[in-house]
Protein backbone atom coordinates (compact mmCIF):
# COMPACT_ATOMS: atom_id res chain seq x y z
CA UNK A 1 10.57 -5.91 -9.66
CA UNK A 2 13.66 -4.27 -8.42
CA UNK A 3 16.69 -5.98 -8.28
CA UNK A 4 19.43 -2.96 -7.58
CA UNK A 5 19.93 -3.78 -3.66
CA UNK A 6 20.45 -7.39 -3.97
CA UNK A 7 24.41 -7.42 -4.60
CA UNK A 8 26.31 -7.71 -0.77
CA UNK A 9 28.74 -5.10 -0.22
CA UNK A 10 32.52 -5.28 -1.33
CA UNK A 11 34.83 -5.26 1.33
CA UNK A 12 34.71 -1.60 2.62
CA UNK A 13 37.79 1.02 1.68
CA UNK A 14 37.73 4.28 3.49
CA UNK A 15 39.31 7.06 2.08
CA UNK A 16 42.25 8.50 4.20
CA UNK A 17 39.95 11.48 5.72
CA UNK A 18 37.78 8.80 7.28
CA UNK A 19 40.15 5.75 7.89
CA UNK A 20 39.25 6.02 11.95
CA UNK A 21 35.15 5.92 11.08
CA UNK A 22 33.24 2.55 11.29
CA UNK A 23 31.17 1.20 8.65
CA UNK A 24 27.73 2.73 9.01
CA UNK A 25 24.15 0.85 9.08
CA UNK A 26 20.76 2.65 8.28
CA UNK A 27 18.52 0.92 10.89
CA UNK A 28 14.83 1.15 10.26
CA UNK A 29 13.07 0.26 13.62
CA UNK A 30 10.42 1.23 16.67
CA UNK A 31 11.75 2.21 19.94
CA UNK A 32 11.49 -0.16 22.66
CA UNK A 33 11.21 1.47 26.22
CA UNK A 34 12.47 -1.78 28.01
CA UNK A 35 15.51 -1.85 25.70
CA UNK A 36 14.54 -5.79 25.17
CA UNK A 37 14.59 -4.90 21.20
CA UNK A 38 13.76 -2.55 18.49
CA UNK A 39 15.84 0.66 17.86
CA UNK A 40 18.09 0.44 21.51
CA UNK A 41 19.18 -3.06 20.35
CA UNK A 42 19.87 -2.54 17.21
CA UNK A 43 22.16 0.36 18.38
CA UNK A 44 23.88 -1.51 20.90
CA UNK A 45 24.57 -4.42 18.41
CA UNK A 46 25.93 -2.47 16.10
CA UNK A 47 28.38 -0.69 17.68
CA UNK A 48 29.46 -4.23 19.94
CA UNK A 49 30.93 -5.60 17.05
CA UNK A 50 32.39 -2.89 15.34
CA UNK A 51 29.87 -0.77 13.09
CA UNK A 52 27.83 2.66 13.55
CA UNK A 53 23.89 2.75 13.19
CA UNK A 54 21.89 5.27 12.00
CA UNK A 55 19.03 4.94 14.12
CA UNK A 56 15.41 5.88 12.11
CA UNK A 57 12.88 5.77 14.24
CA UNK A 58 9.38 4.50 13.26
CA UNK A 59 7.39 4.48 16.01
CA UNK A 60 7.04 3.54 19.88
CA UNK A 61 6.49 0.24 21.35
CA UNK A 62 3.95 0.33 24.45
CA UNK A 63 5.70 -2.73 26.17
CA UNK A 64 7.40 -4.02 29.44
CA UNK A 65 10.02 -7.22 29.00
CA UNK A 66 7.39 -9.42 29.39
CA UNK A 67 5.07 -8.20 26.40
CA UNK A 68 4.15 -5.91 24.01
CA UNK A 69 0.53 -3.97 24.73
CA UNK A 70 0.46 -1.55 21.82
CA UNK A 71 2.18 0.26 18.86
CA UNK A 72 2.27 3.61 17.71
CA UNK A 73 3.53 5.08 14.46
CA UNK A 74 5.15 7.55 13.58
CA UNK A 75 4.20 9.67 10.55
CA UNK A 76 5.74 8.36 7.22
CA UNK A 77 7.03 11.80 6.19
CA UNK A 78 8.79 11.80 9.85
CA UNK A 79 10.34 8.97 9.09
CA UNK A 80 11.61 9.77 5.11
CA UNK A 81 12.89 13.04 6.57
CA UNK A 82 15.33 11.38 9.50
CA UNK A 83 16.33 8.96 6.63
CA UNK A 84 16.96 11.30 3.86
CA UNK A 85 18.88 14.35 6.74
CA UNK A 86 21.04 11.59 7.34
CA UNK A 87 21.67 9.89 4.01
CA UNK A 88 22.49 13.38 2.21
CA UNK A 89 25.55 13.21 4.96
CA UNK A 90 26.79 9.94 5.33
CA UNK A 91 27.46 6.78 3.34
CA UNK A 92 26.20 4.18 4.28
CA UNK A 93 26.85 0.37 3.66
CA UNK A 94 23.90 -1.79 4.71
CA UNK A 95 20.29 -0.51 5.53
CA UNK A 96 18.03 -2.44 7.80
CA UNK A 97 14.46 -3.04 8.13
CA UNK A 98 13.15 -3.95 11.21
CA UNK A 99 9.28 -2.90 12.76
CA UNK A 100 7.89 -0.04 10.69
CA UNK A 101 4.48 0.35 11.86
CA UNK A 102 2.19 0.57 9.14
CA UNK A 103 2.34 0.53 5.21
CA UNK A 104 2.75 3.95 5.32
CA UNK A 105 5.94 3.52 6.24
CA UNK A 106 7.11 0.50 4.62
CA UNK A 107 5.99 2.39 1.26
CA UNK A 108 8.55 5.78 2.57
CA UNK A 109 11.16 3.08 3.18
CA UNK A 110 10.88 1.61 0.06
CA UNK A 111 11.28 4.42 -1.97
CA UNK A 112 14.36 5.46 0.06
CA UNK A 113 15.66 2.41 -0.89
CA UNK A 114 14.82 2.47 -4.41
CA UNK A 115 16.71 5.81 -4.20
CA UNK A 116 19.95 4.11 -2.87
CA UNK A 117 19.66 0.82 -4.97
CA UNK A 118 23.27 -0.16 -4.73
CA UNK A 119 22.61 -0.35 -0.67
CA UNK A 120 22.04 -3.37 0.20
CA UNK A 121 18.98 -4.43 2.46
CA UNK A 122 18.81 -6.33 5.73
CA UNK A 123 14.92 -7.10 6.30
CA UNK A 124 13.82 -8.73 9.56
CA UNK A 125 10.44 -9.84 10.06
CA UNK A 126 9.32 -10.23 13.73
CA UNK A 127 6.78 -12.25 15.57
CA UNK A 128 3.47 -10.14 14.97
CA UNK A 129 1.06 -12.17 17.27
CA UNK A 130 0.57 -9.51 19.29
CA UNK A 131 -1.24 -7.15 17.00
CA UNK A 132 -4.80 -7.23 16.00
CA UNK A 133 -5.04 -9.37 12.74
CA UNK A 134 -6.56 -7.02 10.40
CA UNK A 135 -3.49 -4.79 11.16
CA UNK A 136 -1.05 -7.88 10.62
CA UNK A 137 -2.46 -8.93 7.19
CA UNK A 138 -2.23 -5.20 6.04
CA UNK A 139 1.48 -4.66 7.49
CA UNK A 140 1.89 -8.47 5.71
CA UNK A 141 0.91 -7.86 2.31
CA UNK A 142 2.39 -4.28 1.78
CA UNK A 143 6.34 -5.65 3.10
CA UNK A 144 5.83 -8.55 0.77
CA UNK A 145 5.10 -6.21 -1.87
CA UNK A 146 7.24 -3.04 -1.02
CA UNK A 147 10.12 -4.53 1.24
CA UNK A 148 10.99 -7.93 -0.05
CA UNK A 149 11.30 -7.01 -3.92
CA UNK A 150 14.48 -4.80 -2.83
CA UNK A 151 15.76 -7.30 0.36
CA UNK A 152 18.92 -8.80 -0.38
CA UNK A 153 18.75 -11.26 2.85
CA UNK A 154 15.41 -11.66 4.72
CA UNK A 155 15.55 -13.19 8.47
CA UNK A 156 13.00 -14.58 10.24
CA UNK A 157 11.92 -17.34 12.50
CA UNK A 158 10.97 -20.71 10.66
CA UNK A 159 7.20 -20.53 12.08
CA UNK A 160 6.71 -17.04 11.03
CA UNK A 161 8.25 -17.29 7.62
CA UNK A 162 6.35 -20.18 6.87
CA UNK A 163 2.96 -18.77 8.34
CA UNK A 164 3.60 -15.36 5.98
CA UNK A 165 5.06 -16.83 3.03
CA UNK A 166 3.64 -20.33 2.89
CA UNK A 167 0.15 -19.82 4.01
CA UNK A 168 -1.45 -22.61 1.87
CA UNK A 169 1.20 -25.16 2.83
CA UNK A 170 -0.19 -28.42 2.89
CA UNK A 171 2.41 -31.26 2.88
CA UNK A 172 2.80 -33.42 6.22
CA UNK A 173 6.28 -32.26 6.56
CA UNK A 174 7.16 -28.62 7.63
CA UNK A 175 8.93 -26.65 5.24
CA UNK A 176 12.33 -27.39 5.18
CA UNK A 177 14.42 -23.93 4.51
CA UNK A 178 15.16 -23.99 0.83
CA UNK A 179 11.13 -23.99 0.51
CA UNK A 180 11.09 -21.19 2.64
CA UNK A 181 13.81 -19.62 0.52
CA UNK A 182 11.87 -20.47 -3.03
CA UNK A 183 8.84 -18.84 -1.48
CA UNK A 184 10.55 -15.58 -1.01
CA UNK A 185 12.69 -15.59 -4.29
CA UNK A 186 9.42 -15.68 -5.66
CA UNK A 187 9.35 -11.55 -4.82
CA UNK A 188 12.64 -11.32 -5.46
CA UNK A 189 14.41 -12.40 -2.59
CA UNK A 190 17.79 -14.40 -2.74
CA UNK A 191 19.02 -15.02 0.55
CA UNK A 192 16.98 -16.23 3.37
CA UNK A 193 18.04 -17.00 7.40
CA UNK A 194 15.53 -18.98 8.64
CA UNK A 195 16.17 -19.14 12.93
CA UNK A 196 14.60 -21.39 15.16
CA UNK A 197 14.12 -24.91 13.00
CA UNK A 198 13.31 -27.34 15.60
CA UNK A 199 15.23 -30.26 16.40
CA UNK A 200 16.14 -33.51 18.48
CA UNK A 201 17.62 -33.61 21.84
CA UNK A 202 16.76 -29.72 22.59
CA UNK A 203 18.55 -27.53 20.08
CA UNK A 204 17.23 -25.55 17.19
CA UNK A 205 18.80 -25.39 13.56
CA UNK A 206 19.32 -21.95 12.12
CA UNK A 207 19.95 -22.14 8.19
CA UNK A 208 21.07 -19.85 5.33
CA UNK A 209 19.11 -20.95 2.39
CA UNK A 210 18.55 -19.93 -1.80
CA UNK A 211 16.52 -21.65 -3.40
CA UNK A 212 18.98 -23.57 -4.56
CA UNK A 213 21.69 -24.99 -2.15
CA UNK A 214 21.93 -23.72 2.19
CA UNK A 215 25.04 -21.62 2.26
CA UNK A 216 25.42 -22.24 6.12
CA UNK A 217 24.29 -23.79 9.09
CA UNK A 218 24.75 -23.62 12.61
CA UNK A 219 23.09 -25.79 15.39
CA UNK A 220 22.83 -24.45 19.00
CA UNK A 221 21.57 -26.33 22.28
CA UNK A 222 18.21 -24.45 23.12
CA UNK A 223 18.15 -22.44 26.69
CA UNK A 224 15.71 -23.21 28.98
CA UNK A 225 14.57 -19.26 29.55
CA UNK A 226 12.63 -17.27 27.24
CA UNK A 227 14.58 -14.33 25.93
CA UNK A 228 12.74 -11.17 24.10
CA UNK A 229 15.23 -8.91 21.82
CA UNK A 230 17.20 -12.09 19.93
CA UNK A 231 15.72 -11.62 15.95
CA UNK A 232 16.83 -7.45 16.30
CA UNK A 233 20.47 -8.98 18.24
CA UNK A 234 20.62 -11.60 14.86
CA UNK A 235 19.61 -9.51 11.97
CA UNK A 236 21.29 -6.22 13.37
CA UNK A 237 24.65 -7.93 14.29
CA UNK A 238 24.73 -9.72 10.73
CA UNK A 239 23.81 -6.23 8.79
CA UNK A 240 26.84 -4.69 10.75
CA UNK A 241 29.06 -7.80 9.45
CA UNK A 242 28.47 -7.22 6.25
CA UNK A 243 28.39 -3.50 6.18
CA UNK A 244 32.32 -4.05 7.41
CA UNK A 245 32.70 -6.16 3.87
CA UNK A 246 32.66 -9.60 5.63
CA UNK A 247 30.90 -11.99 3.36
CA UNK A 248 28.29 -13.69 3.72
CA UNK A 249 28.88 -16.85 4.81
CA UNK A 250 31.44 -16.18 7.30
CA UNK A 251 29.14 -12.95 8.84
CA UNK A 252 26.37 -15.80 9.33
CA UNK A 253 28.77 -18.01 11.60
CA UNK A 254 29.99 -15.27 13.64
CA UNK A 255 26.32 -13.61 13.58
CA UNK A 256 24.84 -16.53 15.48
CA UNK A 257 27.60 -17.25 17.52
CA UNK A 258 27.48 -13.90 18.83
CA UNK A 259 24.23 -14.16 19.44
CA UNK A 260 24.30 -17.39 20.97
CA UNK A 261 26.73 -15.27 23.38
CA UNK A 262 24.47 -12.84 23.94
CA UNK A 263 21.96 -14.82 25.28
CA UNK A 264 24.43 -17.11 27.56
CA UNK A 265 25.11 -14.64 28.88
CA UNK A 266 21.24 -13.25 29.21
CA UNK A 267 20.61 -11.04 32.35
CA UNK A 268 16.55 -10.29 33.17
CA UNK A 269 16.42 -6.37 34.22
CA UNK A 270 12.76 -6.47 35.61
CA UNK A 271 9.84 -8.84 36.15
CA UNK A 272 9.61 -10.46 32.63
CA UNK A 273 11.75 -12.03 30.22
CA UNK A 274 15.69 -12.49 29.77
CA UNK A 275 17.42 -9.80 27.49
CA UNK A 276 20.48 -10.95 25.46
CA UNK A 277 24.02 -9.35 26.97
CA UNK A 278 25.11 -7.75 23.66
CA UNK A 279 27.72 -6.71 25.30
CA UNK A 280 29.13 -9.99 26.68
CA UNK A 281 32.25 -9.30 25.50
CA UNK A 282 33.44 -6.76 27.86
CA UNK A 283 32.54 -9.42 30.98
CA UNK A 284 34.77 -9.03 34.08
CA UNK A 285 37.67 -10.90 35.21
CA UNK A 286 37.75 -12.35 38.70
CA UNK A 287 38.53 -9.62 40.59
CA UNK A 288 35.75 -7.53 38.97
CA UNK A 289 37.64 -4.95 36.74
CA UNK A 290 38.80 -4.92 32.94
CA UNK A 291 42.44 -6.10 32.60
CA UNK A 292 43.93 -2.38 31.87
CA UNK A 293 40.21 -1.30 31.24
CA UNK A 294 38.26 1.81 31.57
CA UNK A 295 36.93 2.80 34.79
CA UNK A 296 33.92 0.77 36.43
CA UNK A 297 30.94 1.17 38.43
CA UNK A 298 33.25 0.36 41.43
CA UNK A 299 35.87 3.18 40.62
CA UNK A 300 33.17 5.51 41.26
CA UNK A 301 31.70 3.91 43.97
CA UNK A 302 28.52 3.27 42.42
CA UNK A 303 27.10 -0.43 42.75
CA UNK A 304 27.06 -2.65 40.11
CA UNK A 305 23.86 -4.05 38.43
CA UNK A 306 23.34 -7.89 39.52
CA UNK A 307 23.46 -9.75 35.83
CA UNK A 308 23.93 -13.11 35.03
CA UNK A 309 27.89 -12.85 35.08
């Protein structure tokens, strides 16, 4: 079982020909055409708080922003080759593994990262109920067996990490994270974010769990909207954290709270669901321009998209 990406990344020193460059993320993912998730998210999240992504793309998403209707992959030797052009020129910090399609390409991915074992790995596992379940199980079994063994910090939503990793569970109460956690320690897995936990009074728990002890935990009032794109926001905004040597405790806290942002401040661009604003940050003041900011929409007398703001 490999071990050699578990160890988070030291706080980053660039040498003096690249003191203006970013920290840089390898970001395994589909493309979304709505923008809601997948590769365009994990982009955009990157860069908002401070990092660069190296996009590898893995396939195509047949989807609006209400749901998804199909998949296709791309070829696993299409996807080794954008990894491996890219890797023999940059270093990177963190790699992340978001939707890859098929086996196929979880089994590229994992040899890529067995090649650059003292990388560590960001794995998110997303809601799959939208595939057919022969294709699930299959997808399933060959990221527990190829992705996890090399994940240094797996995130996931507390219904689908319990449905994948605790299929047999069978006590009255739901598993509580650190169970969660044990279950994927089991394949070598020693940090786990489990999202979502239901609670009292309308909020939802998100926890940072070992088997051991929870490292963190952050409680947020839940929003009465349904958003689509939030597990690519989380997991891509915390890789980017820690590729920029923030550890990780502290890259959890800010992690969710900038996603919490994200989706206060949730705009919907067509008929279906809301889409975190990622880029929150850069909101207007009152009299709708940047305080000594770049140009807008209005400088060029274009009109503005209607958002949430």
């Amino acid at each position: 079982m490999a071990q050699e990406n578990h160890p988070l990344p030291p706080e980053t020193t660039l040498s003096d020909d690249s003191s203006a460059a970013p920290p840089c993320v390898l970001v395994f993912n589909a493309n979304d055409p709505c923008g809601a998730g997948g590769i365009s998210a994990d982009t955009l999240s990157c860069a908002s708080v401070g990092a660069h992504a190296l996009p590898v793309v893995t396939g195509a998403y047949m989807r609006d922003t209400a749901e998804i209707f199909d998949h296709v992959a791309f070829d696993e030797e299409a996807v080794a080759e954008q990894a491996r052009s890219v890797l023999e020129d940059v270093t990177v910090q963190v790699i992340k593994v978001g939707f890859c399609g098929n086996p196929e390409n979880l089994s590229a991915i994992a040899e890529i990262a067995t090649d650059y074992a003292e990388v560590p790995v960001v794995a998110y596992m997303p809601n799959l109920s939208w595939w057919e379940d022969e294709k699930i199980d299959a997808y399933l079994d060959a990221f527990r067996e190829l992705i996890l063994p090399q994940t240094t910090l797996l995130v996931g939503n507390h219904n689908t990490l319990w449905r994948w990793l605790l299929p047999d569970w069978s006590n009255e109460r739901s598993p509580g994270p650190r169970d969660i956690a044990r279950a994927a320690a089991e394949v070598g897995v020693p940090y786990v974010l489990v999202t979502g936990i239901n609670q009292p009074d309308q909020h939802v728990e998100n926890v940072l769990a070992t088997p051991h002890t929870v490292m963190a935990t952050e409680r947020f009032e839940r929003f009465d909207a349904v958003f689509t794109g939030a597990g690519d926001t989380l997991s891509m905004t915390l890789a980017a954290l820690l590729a920029a040597g923030t550890d990780l405790e502290a890259a959890t806290h800010e992690a969710l709270a900038f996603l919490d942002q994200s989706l206060n401040g949730g705009y919907r661009p067509g008929m279906g669901h809301l889409l975190p604003d990622r880029l929150f940050w850069a909101e207007l003041d009152d009299e709708g321009h940047e305080d000594d900011g770049p140009a807008t929409a209005e400088d060029f007398s274009l009109p503005r998209h209607e958002t949430k703001h």
